[in-house]
C-alpha atoms as a PDB file:
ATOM      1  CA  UNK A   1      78.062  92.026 133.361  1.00  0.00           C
ATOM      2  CA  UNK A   2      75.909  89.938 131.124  1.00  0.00           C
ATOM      3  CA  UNK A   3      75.015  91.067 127.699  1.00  0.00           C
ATOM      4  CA  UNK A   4      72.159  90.149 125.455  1.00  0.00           C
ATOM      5  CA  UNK A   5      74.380  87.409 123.897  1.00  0.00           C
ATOM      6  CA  UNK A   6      75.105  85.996 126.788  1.00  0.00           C
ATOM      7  CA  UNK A   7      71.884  84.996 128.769  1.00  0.00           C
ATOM      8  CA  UNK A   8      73.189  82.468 131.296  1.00  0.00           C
ATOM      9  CA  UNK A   9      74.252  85.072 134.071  1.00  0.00           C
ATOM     10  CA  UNK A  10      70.625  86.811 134.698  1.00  0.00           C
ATOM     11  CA  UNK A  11      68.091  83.945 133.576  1.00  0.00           C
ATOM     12  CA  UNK A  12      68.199  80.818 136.129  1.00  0.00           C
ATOM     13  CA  UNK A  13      64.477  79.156 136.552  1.00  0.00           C
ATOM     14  CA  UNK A  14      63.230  76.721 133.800  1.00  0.00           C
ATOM     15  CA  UNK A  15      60.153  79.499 132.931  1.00  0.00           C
ATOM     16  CA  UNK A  16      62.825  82.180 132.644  1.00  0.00           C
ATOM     17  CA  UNK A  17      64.531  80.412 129.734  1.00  0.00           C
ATOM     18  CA  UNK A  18      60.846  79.953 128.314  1.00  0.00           C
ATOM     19  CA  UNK A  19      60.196  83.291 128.380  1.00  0.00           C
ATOM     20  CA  UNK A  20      63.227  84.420 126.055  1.00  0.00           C
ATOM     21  CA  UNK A  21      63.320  81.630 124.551  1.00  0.00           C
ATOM     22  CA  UNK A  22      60.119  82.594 122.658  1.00  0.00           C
ATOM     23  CA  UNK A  23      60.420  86.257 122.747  1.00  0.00           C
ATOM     24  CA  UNK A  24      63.819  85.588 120.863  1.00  0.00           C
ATOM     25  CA  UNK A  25      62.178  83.762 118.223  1.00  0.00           C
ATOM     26  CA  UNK A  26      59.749  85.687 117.825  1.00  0.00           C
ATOM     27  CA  UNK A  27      61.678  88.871 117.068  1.00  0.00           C
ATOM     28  CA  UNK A  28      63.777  86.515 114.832  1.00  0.00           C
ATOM     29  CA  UNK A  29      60.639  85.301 112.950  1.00  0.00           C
ATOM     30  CA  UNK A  30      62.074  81.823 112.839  1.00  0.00           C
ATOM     31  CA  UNK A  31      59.410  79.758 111.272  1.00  0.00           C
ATOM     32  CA  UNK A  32      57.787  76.518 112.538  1.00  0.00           C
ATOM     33  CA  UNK A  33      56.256  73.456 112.004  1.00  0.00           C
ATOM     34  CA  UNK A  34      58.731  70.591 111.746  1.00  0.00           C
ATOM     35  CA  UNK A  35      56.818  69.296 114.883  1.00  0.00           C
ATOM     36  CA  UNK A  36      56.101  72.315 116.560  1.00  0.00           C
ATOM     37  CA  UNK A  37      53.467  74.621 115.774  1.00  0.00           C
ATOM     38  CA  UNK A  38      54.552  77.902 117.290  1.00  0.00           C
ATOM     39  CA  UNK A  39      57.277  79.757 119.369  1.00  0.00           C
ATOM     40  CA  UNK A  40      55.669  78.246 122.623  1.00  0.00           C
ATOM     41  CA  UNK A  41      55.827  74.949 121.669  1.00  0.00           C
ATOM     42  CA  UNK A  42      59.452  75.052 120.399  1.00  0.00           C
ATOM     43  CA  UNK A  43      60.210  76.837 122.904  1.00  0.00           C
ATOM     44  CA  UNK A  44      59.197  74.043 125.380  1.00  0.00           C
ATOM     45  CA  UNK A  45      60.606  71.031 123.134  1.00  0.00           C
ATOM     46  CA  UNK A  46      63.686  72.734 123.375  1.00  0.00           C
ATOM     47  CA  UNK A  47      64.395  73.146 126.599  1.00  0.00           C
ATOM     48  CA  UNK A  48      62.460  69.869 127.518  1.00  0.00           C
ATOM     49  CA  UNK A  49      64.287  67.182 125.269  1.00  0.00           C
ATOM     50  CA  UNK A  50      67.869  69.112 125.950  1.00  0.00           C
ATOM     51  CA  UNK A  51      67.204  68.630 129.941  1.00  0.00           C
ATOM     52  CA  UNK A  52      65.785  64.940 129.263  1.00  0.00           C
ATOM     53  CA  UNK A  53      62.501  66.149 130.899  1.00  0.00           C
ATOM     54  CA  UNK A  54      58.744  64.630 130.081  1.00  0.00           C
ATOM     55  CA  UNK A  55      58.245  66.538 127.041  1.00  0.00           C
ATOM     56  CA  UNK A  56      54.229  66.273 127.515  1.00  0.00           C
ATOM     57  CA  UNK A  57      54.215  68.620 129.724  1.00  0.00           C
ATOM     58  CA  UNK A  58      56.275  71.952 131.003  1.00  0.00           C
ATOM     59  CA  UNK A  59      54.328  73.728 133.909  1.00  0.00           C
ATOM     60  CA  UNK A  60      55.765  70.722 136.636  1.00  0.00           C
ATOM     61  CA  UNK A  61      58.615  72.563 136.277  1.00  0.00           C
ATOM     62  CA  UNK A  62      58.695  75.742 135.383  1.00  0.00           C
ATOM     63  CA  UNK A  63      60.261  77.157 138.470  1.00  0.00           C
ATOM     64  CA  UNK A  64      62.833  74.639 138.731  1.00  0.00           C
ATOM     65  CA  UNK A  65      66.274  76.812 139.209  1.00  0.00           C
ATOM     66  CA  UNK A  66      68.959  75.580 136.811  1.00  0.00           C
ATOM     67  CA  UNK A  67      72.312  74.687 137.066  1.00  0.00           C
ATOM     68  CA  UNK A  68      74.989  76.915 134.968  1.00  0.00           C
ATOM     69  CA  UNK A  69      75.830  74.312 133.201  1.00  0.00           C
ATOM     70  CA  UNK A  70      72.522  73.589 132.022  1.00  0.00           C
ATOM     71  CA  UNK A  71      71.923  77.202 131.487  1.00  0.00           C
ATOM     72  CA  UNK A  72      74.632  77.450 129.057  1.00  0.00           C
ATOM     73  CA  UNK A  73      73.718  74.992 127.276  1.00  0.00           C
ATOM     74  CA  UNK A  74      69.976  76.342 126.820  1.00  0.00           C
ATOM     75  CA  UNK A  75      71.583  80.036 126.084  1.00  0.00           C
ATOM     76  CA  UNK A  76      73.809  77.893 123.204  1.00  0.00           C
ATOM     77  CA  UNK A  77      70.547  76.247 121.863  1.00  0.00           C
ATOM     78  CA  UNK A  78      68.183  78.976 121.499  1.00  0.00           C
ATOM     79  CA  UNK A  79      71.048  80.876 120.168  1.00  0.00           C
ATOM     80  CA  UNK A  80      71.601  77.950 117.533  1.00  0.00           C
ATOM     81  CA  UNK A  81      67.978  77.939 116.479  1.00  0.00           C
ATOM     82  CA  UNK A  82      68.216  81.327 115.380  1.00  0.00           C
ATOM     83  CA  UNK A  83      71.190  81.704 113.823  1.00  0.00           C
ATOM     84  CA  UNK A  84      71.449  78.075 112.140  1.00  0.00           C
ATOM     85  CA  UNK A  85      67.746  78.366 111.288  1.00  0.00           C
ATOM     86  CA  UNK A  86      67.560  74.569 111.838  1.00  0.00           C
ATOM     87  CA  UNK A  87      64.338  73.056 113.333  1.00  0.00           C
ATOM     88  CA  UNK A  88      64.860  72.163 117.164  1.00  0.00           C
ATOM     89  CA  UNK A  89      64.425  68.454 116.841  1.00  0.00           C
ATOM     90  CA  UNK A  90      67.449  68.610 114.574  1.00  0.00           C
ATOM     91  CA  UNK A  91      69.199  70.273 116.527  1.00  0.00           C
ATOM     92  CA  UNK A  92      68.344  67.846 120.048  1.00  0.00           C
ATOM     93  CA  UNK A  93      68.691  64.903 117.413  1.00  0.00           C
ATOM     94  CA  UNK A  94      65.307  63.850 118.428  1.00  0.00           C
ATOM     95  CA  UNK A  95      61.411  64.090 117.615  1.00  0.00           C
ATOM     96  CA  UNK A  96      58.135  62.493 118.690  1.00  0.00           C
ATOM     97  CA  UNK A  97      54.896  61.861 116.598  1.00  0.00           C
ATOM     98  CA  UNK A  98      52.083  60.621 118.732  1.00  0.00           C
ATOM     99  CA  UNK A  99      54.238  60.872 122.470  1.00  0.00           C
ATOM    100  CA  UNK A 100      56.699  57.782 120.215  1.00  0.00           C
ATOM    101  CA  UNK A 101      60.501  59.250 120.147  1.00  0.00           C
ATOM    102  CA  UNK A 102      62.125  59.054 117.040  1.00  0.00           C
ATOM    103  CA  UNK A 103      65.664  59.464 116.072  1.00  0.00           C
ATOM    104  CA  UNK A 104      66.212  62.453 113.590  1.00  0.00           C
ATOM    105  CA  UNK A 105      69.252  64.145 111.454  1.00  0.00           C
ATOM    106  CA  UNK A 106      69.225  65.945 108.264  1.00  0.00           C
ATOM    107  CA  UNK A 107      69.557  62.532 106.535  1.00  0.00           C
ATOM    108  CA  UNK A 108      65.407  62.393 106.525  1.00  0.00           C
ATOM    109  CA  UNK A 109      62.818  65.310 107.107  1.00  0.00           C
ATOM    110  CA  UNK A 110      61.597  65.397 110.325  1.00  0.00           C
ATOM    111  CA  UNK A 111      58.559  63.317 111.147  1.00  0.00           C
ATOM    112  CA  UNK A 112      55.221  65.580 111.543  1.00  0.00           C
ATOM    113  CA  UNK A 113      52.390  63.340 109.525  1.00  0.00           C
ATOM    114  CA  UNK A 114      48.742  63.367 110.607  1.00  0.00           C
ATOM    115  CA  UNK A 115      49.173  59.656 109.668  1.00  0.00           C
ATOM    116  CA  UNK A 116      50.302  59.591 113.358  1.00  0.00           C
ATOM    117  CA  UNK A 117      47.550  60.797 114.590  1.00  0.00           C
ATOM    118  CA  UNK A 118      45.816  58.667 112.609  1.00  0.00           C
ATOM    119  CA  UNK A 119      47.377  55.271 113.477  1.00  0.00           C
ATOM    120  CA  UNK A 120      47.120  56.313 117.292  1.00  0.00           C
ATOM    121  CA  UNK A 121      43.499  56.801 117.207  1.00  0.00           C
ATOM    122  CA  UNK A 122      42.682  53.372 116.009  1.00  0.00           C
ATOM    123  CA  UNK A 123      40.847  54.899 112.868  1.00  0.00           C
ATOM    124  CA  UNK A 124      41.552  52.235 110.190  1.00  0.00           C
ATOM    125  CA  UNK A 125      40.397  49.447 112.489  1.00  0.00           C
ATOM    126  CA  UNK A 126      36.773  49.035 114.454  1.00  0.00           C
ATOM    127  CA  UNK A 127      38.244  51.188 117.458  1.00  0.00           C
ATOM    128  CA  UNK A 128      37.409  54.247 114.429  1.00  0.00           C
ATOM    129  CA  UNK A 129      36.407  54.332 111.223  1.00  0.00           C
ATOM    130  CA  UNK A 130      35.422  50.851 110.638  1.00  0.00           C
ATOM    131  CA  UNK A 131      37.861  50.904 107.672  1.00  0.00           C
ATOM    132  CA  UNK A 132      39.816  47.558 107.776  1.00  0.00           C
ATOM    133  CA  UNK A 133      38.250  45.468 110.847  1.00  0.00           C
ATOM    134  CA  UNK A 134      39.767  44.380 113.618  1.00  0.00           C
ATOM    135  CA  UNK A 135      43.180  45.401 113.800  1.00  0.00           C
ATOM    136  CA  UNK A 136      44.754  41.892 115.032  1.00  0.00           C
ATOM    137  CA  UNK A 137      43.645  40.494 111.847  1.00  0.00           C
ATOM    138  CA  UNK A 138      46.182  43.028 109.897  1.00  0.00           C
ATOM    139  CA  UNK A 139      48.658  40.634 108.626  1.00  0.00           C
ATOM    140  CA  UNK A 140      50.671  43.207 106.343  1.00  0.00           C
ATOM    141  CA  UNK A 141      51.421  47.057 106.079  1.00  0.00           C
ATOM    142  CA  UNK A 142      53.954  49.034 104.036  1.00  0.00           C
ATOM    143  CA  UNK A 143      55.112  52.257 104.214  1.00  0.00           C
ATOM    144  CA  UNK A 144      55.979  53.697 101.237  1.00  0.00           C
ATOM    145  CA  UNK A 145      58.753  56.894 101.600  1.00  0.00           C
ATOM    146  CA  UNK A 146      59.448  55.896 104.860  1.00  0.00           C
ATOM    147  CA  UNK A 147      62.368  58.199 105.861  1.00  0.00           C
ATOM    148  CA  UNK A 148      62.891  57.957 109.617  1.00  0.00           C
ATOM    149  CA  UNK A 149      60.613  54.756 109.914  1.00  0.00           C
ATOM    150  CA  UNK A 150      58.353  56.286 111.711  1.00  0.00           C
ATOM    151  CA  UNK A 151      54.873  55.646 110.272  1.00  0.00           C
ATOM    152  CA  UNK A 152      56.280  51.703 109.860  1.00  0.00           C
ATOM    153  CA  UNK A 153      57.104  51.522 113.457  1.00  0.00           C
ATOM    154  CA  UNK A 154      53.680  53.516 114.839  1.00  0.00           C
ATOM    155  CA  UNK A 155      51.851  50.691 112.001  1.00  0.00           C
ATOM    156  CA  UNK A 156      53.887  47.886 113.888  1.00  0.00           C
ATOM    157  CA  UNK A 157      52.778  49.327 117.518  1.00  0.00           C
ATOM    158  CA  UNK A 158      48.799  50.014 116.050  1.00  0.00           C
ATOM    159  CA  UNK A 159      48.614  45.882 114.313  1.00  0.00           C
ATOM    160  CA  UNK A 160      50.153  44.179 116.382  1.00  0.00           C
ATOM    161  CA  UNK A 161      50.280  41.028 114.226  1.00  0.00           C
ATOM    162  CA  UNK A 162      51.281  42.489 111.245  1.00  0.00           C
ATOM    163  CA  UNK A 163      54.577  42.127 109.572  1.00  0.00           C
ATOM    164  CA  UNK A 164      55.193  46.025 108.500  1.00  0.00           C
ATOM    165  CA  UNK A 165      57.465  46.084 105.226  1.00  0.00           C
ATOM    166  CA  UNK A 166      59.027  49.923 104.974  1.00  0.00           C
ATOM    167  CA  UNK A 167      60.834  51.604 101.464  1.00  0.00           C
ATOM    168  CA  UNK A 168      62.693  54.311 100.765  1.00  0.00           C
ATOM    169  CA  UNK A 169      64.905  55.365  98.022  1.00  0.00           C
ATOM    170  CA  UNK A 170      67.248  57.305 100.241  1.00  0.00           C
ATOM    171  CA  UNK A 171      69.889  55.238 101.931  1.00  0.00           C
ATOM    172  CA  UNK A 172      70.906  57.527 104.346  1.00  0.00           C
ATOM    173  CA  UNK A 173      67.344  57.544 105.457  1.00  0.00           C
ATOM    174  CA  UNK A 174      66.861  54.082 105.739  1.00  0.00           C
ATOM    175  CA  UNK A 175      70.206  54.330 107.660  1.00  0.00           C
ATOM    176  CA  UNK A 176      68.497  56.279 110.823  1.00  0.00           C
ATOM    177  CA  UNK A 177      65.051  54.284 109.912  1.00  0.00           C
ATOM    178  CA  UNK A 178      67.623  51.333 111.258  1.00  0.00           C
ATOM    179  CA  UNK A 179      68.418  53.030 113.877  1.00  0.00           C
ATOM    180  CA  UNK A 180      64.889  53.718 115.247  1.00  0.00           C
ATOM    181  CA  UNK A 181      63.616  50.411 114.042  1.00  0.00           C
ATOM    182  CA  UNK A 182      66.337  49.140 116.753  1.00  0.00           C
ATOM    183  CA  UNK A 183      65.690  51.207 119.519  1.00  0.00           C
ATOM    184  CA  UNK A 184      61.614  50.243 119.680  1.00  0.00           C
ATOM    185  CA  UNK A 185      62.895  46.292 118.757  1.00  0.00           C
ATOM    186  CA  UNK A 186      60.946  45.837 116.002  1.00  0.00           C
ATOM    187  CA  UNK A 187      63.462  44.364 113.505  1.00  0.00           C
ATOM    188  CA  UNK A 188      61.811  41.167 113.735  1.00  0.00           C
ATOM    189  CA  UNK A 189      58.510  42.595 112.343  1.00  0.00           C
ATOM    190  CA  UNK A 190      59.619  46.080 110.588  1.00  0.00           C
ATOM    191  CA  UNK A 191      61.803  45.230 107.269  1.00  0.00           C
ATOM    192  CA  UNK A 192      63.709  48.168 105.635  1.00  0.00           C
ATOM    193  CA  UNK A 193      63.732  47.917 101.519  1.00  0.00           C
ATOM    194  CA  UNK A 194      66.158  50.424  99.112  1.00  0.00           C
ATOM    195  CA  UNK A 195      64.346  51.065  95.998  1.00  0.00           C
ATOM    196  CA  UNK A 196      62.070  53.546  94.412  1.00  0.00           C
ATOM    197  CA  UNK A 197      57.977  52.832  96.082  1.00  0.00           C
ATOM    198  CA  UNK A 198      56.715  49.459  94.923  1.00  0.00           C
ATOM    199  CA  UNK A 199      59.792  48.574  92.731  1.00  0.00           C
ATOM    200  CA  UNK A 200      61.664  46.282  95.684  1.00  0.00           C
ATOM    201  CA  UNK A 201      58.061  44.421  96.581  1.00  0.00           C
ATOM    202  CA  UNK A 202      57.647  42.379  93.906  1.00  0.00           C
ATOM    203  CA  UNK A 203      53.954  40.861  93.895  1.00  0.00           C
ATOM    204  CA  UNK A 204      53.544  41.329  97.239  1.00  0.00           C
ATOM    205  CA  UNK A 205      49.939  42.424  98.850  1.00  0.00           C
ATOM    206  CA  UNK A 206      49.129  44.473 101.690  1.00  0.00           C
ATOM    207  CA  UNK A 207      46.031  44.596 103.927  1.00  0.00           C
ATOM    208  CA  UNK A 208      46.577  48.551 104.538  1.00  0.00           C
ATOM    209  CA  UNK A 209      49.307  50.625 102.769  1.00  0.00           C
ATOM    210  CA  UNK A 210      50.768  53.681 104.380  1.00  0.00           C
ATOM    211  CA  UNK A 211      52.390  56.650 102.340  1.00  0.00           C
ATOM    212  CA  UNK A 212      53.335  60.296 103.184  1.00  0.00           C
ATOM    213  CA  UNK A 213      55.379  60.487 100.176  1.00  0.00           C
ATOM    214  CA  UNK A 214      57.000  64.228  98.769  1.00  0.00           C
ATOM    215  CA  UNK A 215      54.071  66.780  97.646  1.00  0.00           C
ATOM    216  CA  UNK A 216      55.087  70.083  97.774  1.00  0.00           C
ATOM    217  CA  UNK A 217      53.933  71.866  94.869  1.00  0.00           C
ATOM    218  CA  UNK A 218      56.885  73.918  92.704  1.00  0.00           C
ATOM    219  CA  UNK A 219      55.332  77.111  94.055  1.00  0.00           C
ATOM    220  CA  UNK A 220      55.566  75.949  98.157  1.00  0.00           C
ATOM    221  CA  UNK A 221      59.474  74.745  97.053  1.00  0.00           C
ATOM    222  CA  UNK A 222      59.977  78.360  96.231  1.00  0.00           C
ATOM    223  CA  UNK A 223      58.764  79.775  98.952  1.00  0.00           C
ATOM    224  CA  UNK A 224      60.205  77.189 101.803  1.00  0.00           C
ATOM    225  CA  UNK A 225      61.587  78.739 104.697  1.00  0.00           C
ATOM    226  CA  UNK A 226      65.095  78.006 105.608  1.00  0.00           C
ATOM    227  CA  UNK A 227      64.648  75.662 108.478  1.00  0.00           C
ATOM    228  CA  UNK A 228      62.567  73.427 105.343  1.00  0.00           C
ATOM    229  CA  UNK A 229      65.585  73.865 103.707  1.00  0.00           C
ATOM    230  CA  UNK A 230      67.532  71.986 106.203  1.00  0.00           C
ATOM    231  CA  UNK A 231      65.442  68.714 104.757  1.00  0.00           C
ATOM    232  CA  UNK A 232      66.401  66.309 101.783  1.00  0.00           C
ATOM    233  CA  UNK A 233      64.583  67.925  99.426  1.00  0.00           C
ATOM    234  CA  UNK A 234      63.816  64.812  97.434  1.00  0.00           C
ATOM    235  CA  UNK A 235      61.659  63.990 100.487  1.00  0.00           C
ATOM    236  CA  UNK A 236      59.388  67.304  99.727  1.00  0.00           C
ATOM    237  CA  UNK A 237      58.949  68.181  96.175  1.00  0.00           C
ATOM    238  CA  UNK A 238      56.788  66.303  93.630  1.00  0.00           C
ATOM    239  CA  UNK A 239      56.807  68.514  90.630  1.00  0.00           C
ATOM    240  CA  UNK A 240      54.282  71.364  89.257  1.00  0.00           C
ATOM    241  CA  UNK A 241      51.158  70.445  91.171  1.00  0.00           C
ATOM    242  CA  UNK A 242      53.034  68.496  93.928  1.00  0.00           C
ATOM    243  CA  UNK A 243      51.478  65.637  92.305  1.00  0.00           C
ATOM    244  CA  UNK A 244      53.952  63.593  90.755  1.00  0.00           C
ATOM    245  CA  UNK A 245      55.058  60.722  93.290  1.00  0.00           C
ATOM    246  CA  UNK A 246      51.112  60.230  94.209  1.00  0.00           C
ATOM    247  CA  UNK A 247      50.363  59.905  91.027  1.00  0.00           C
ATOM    248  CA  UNK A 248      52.566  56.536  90.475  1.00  0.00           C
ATOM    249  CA  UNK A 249      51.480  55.641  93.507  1.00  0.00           C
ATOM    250  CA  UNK A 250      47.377  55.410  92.745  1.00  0.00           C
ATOM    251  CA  UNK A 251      48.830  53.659  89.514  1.00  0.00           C
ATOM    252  CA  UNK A 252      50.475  50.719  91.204  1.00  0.00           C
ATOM    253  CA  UNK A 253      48.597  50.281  94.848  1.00  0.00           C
ATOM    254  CA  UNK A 254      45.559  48.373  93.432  1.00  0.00           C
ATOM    255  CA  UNK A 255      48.502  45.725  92.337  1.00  0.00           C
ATOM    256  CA  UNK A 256      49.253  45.674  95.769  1.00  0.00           C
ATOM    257  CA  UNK A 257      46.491  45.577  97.994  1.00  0.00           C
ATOM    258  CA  UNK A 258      44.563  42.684  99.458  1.00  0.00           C
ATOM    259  CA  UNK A 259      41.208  42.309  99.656  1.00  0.00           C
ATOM    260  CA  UNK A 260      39.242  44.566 101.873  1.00  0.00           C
ATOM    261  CA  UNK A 261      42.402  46.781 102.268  1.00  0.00           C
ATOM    262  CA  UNK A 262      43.027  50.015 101.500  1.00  0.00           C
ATOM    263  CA  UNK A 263      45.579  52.936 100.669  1.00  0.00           C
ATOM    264  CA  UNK A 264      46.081  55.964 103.278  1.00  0.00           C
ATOM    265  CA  UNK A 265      47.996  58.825 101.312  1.00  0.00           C
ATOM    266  CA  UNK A 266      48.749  62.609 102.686  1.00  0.00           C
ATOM    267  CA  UNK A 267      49.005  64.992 100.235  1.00  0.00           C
ATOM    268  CA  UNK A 268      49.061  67.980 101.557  1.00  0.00           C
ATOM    269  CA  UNK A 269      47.330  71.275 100.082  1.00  0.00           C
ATOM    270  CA  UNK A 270      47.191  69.160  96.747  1.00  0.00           C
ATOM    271  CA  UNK A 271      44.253  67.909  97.659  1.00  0.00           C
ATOM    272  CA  UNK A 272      42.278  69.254  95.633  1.00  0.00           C
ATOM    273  CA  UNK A 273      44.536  69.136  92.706  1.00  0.00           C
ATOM    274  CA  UNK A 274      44.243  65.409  93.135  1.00  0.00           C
ATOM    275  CA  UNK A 275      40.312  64.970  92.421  1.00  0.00           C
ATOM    276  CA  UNK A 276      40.678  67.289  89.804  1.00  0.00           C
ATOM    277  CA  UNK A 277      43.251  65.047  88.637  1.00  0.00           C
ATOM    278  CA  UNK A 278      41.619  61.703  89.588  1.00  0.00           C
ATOM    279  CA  UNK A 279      37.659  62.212  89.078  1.00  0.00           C
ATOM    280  CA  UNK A 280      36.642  58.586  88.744  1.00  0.00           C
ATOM    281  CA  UNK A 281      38.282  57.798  92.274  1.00  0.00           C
ATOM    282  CA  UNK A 282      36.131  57.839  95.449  1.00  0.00           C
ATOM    283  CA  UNK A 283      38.613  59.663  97.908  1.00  0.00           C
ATOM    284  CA  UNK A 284      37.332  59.703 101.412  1.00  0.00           C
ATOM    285  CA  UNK A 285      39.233  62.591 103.401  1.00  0.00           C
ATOM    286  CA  UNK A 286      40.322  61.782 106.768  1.00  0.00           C
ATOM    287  CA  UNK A 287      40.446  64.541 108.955  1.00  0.00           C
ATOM    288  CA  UNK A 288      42.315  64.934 112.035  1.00  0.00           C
ATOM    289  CA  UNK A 289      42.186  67.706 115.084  1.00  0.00           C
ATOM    290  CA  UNK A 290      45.300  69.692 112.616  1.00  0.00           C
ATOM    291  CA  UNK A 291      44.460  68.601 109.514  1.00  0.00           C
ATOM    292  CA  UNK A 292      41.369  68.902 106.653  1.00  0.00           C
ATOM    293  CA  UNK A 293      41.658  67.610 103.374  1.00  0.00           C
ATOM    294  CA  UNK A 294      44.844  66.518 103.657  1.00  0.00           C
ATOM    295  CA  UNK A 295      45.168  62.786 103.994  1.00  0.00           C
ATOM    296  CA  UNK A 296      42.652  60.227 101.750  1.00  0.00           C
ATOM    297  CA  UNK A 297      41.894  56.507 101.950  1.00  0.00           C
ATOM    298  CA  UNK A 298      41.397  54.489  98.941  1.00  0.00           C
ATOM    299  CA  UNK A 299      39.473  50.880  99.753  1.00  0.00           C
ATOM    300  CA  UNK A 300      41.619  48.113  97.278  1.00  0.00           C
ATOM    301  CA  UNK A 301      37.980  47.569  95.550  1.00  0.00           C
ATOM    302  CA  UNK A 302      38.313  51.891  94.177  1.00  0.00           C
ATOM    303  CA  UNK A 303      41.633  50.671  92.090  1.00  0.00           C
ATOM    304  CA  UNK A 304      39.332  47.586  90.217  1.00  0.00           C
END
């Protein structure tokens, strides 16, 4: 007789594992948000990405029956979630910003910036907001706190005639950056640099620099929780006011911008910290469909 604990003997369609899948964690209260925003879409990442189906979109298959081997391995999964606490797409190894798969392990935090959305829209070039011009005349980008890579590589796919430089001070983040670098064969145009933000570049400029950097304030470290937990937490916290990596960053991106470029930061809920902070600086908020207040551009002309 099945039990409770054992879910594989009475659940068999694809929308039967949905179902307890998020009625499980929701009586667990597992929290989301590491690319998922609720217990539906976790739910659905889950059981997509572990049976290597289209994770765009669920209902095709919903009454699919499933094999008892794959419904063993869901019943192990959404047992793991809950009891690990660790986010799914640590768990499947894998995550997506912007429909773009990206390898992921605990090694780097995993990838959720509205920089995505961003990039995918086409708003720094004359596709959006009119921000940089044309985007085949991008030449050079850098990420700055890369971690997985992914902001380089989405930069790389969004220019396509830029050379993307990409830094991190983590090496075993730059390790799986490597890794997804190689899988979307960009090494010829996306290189990886060890060393703490501009510190590695030299003198070099940049038409449009890219940074999601760590800003969670000492109050949101204190209250993270535990599937954030599961993240390097040198790629989250930033001091007091979650302030202190952008901070040296706004003091050392007008040295490395190009004409007519610009700086694209997320910050988080420190936004308004930051213009508190930074009066004389002309931040222009770029808001996406999930985000307000939350990620700025700087033209290169604002750091003058």
């Amino acid at each position: 007789m099945p039990t409770p604990d054992d879910p594989a003997g009475e659940l068999v369609t694809l929308r039967d594992f949905l179902r307890y899948a998020v009625s499980r964690f929701n009586r667990a209260g597992v929290a989301f948000g590491q690319g998922t925003t609720g217990a539906v879409d976790e739910a659905a990442f889950l059981i997509l990405e572990a049976l290597k189906l289209p994770i765009d979109d669920i209902n095709p298959w919903l009454d699919a029956r499933l094999t008892m081997a794959e419904r063993a391995q869901l019943a192990d999964l959404i047992a793991a979630r809950i009891e690990t606490r660790k986010p799914a797409a640590y768990l499947l190894g894998k995550a997506y910003v912007q429909g773009v798969p990206f390898r992921v392990d605990e090694r780097v935090i995993v990838p959720r910036s509205y920089i995505g959305e961003l990039l995918a829209a086409g708003h720094f070039d004359g596709g959006g907001l009119h921000l940089i011009g044309d985007a085949r005349e991008v030449e050079r980008v850098l990420d700055l706190c890369t971690g997985s890579g992914c902001l380089a590589i989405l930069a790389a796919m969004a220019f396509p005639n830029a050379r993307v430089d990409a830094v991190d001070v983590s090496a075993d983040a730059l390790e799986v950056a490597r890794l997804n670098v190689a899988d979307h064969g960009l090494e010829d145009r996306v290189k990886l640099h060890r060393g703490d933000l501009f510190a590695p570049l030299g003198a070099a400029r940049y038409d449009l620099i890219l940074t999601n950097p760590p800003y969670v304030d000492a109050e949101g470290m204190a209250d993270l929780p535990p599937e954030f937990r599961h993240e390097p937490a040198m790629a989250l916290e930033a001091g007091a006011d979650g302030l202190d990596v952008v901070t040296r960053i706004l003091a050392d991106a007008g040295r490395h911008l190009a004409p007519g470029g610009g700086l694209v930061c997320e910050v988080g809920r420190a936004g308004e910290a930051l213009e508190a902070a930074f009066p004389e600086l002309p931040f222009i908020w770029l808001d996406t469909e999930e985000s307000q207040h939350e990620v700025f551009w700087l033209p290169a002309d604002a750091f003058a």
